[in-house]
N, C-alpha and C. Protein backbone atom coordinates (compact mmCIF):
# COMPACT_ATOMS: atom_id res chain seq x y z
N UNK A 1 -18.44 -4.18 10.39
CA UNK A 1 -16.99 -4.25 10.44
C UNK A 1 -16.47 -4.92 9.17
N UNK A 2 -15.33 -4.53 8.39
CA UNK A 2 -14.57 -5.00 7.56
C UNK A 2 -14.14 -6.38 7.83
N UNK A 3 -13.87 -7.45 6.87
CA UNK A 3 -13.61 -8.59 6.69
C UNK A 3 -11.85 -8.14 6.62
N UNK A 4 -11.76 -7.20 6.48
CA UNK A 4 -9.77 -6.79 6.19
C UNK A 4 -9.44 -5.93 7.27
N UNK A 5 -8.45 -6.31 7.65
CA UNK A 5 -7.53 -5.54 8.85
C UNK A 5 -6.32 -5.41 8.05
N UNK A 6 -5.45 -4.20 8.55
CA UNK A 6 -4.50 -3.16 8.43
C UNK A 6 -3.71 -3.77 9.13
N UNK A 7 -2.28 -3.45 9.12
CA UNK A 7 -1.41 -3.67 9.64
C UNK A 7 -0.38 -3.30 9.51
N UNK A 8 0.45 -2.55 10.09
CA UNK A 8 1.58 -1.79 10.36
C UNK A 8 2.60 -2.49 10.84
N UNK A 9 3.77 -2.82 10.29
CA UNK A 9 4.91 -3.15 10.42
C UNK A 9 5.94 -2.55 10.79
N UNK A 10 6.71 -2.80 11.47
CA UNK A 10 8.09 -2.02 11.79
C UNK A 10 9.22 -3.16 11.87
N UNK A 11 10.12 -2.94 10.95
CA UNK A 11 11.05 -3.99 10.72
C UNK A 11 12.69 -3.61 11.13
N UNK A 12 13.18 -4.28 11.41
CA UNK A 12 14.94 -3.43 12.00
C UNK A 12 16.03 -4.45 11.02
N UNK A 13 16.71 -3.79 10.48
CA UNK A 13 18.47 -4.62 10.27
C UNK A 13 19.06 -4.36 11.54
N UNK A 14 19.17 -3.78 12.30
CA UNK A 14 20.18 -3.10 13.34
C UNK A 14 20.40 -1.86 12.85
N UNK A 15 20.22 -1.52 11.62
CA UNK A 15 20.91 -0.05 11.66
C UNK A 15 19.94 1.01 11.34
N UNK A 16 18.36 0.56 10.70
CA UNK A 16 17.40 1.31 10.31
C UNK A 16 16.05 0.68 10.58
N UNK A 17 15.27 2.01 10.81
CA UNK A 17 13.58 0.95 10.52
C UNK A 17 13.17 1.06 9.51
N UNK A 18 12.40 0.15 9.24
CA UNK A 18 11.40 -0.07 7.62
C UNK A 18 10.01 -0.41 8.13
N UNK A 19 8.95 0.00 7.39
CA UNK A 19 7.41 -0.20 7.80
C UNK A 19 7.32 -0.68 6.32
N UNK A 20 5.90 -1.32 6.79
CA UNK A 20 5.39 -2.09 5.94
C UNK A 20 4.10 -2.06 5.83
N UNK A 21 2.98 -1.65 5.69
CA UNK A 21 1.51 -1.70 5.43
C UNK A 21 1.02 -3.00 5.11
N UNK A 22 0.42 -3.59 5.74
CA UNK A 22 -0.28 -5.28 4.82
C UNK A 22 -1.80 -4.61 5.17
N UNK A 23 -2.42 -5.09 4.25
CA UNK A 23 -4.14 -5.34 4.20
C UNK A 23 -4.55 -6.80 4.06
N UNK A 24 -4.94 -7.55 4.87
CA UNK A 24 -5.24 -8.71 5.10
C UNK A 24 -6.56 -9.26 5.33
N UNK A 25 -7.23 -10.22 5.30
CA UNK A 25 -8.21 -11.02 5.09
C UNK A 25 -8.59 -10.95 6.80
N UNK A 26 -9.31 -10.90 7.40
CA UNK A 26 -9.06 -10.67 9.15
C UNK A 26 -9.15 -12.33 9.18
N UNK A 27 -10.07 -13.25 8.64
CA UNK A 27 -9.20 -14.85 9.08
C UNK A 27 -8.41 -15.12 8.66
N UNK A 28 -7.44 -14.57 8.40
CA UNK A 28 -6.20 -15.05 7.99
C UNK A 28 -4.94 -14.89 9.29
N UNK A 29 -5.70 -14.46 10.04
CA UNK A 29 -5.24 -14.23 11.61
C UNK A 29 -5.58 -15.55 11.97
N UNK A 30 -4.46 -16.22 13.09
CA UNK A 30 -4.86 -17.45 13.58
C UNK A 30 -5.64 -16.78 15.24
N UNK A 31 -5.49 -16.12 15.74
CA UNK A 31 -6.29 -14.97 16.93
C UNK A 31 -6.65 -13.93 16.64
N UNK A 32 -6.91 -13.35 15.45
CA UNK A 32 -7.21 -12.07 15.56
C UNK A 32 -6.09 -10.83 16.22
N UNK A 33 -6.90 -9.75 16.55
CA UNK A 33 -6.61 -9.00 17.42
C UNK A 33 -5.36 -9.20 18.44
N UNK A 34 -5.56 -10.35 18.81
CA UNK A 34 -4.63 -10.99 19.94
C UNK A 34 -3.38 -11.65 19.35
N UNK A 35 -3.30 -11.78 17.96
CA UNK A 35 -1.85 -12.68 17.10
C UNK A 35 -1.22 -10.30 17.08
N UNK A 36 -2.25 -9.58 16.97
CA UNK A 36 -1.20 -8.51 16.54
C UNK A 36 -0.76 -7.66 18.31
N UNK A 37 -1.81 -7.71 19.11
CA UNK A 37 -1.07 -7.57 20.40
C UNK A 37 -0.27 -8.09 20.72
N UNK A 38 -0.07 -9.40 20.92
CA UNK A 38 0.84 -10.33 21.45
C UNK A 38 1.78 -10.82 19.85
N UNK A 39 2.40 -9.94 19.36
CA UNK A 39 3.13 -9.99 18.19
C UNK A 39 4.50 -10.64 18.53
N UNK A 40 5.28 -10.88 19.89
CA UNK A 40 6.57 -11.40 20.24
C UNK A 40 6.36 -12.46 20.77
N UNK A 41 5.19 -13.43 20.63
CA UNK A 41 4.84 -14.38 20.93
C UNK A 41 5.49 -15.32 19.66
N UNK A 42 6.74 -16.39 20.08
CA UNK A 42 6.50 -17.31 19.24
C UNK A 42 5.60 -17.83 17.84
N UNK A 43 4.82 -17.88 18.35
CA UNK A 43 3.72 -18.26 16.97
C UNK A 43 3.06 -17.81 16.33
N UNK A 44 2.78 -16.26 16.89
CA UNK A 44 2.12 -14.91 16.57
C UNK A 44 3.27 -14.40 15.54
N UNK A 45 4.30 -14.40 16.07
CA UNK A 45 5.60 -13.47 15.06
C UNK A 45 5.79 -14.72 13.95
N UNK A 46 5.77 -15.68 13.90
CA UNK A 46 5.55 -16.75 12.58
C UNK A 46 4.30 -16.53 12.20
N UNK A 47 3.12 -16.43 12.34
CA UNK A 47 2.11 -16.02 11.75
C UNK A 47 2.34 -14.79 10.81
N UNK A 48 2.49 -13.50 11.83
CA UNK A 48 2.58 -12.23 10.91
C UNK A 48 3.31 -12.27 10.35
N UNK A 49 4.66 -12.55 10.47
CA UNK A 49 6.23 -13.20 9.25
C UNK A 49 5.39 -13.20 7.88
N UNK A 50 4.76 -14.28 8.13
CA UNK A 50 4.57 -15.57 6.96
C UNK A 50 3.02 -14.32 6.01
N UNK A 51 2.56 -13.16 6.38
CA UNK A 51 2.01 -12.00 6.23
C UNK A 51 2.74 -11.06 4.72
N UNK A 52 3.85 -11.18 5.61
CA UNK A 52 4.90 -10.17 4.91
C UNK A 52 5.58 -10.70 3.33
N UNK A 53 5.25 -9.54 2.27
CA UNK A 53 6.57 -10.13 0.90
C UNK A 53 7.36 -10.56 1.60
N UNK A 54 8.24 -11.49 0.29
CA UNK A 54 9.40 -11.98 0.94
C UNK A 54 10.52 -11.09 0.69
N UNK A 55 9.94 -10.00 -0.14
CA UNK A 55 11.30 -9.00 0.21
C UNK A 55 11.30 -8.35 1.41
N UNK A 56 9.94 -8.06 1.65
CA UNK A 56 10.25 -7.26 2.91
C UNK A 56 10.45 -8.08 4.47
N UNK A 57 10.30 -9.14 4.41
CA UNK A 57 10.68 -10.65 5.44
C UNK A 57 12.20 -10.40 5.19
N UNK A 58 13.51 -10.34 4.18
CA UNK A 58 14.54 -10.28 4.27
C UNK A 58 15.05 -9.04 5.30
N UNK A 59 14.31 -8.56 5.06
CA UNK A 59 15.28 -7.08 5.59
C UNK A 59 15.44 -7.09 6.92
N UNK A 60 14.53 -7.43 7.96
CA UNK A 60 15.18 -7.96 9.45
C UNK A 60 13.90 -8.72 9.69
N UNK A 61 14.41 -7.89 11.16
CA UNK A 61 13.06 -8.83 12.46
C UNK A 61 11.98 -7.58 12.95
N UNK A 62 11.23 -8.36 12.71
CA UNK A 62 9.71 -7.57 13.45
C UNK A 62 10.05 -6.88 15.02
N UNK A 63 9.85 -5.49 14.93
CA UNK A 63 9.85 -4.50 16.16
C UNK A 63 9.01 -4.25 16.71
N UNK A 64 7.67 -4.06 15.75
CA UNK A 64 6.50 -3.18 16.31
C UNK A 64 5.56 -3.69 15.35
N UNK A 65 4.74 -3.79 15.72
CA UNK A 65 2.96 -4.33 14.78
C UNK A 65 1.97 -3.61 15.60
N UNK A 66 1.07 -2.92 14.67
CA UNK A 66 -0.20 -2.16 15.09
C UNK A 66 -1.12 -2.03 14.13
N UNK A 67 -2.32 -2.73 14.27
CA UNK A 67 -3.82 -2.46 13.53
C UNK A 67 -3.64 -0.86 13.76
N UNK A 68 -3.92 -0.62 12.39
CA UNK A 68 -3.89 0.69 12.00
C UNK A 68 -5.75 0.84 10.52
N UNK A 69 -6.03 1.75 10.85
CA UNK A 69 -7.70 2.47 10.14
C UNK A 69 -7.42 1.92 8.55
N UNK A 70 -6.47 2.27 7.93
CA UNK A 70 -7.14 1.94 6.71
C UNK A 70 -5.76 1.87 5.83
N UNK A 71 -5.80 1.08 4.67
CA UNK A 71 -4.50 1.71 4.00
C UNK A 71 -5.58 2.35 2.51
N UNK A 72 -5.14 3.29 1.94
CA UNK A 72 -5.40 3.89 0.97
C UNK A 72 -4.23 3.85 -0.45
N UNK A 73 -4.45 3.24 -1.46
CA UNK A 73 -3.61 3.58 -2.77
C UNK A 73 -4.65 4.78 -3.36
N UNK A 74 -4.18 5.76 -3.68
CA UNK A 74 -3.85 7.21 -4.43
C UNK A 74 -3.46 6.96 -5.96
N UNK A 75 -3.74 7.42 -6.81
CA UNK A 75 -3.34 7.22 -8.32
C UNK A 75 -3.83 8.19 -8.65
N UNK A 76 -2.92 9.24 -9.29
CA UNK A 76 -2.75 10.49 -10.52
C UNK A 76 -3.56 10.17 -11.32
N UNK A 77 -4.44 11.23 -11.66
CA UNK A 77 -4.81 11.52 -12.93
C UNK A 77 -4.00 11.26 -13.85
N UNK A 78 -4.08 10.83 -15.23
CA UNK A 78 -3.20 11.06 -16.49
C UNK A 78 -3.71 11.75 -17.44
């Protein structure tokens, strides 16, 4: 198993959603598995917060979090 977990964001202003991809260190979870299930938990949603740029922390409040397989960056030939 990977030392890095995925993570899928879903962020709201009220008027739109925004996602967010993080690739993270898996101890950098204070529970693991259980800080991204239980994501509307008080201390879990300050955990993953504190996860996020701080640009993308401005834009609202956390909706939805899901360990997700992999993130991939892609880069063109030149």
């Amino acid at each position: 198993m990977s030392p890095e977990i995925c993570i899928l964001f879903t962020l709201t202003d009220g008027h739109a959603l925004y996602r967010c991809a993080v690739k993270i260190d898996a101890n950098a979870l204070p529970s693991g598995a259980e800080t991204v299930q239980y994501f509307r938990e008080p201390e879990n949603e300050l955990a993953l917060t504190s996860l996020l740029p701080e640009h993308v922390r401005s834009v609202g409040k956390i909706v939805d979090v899901e360990e997700i397989f992999e993130i991939v960056i892609l880069k063109h030939n030149q």
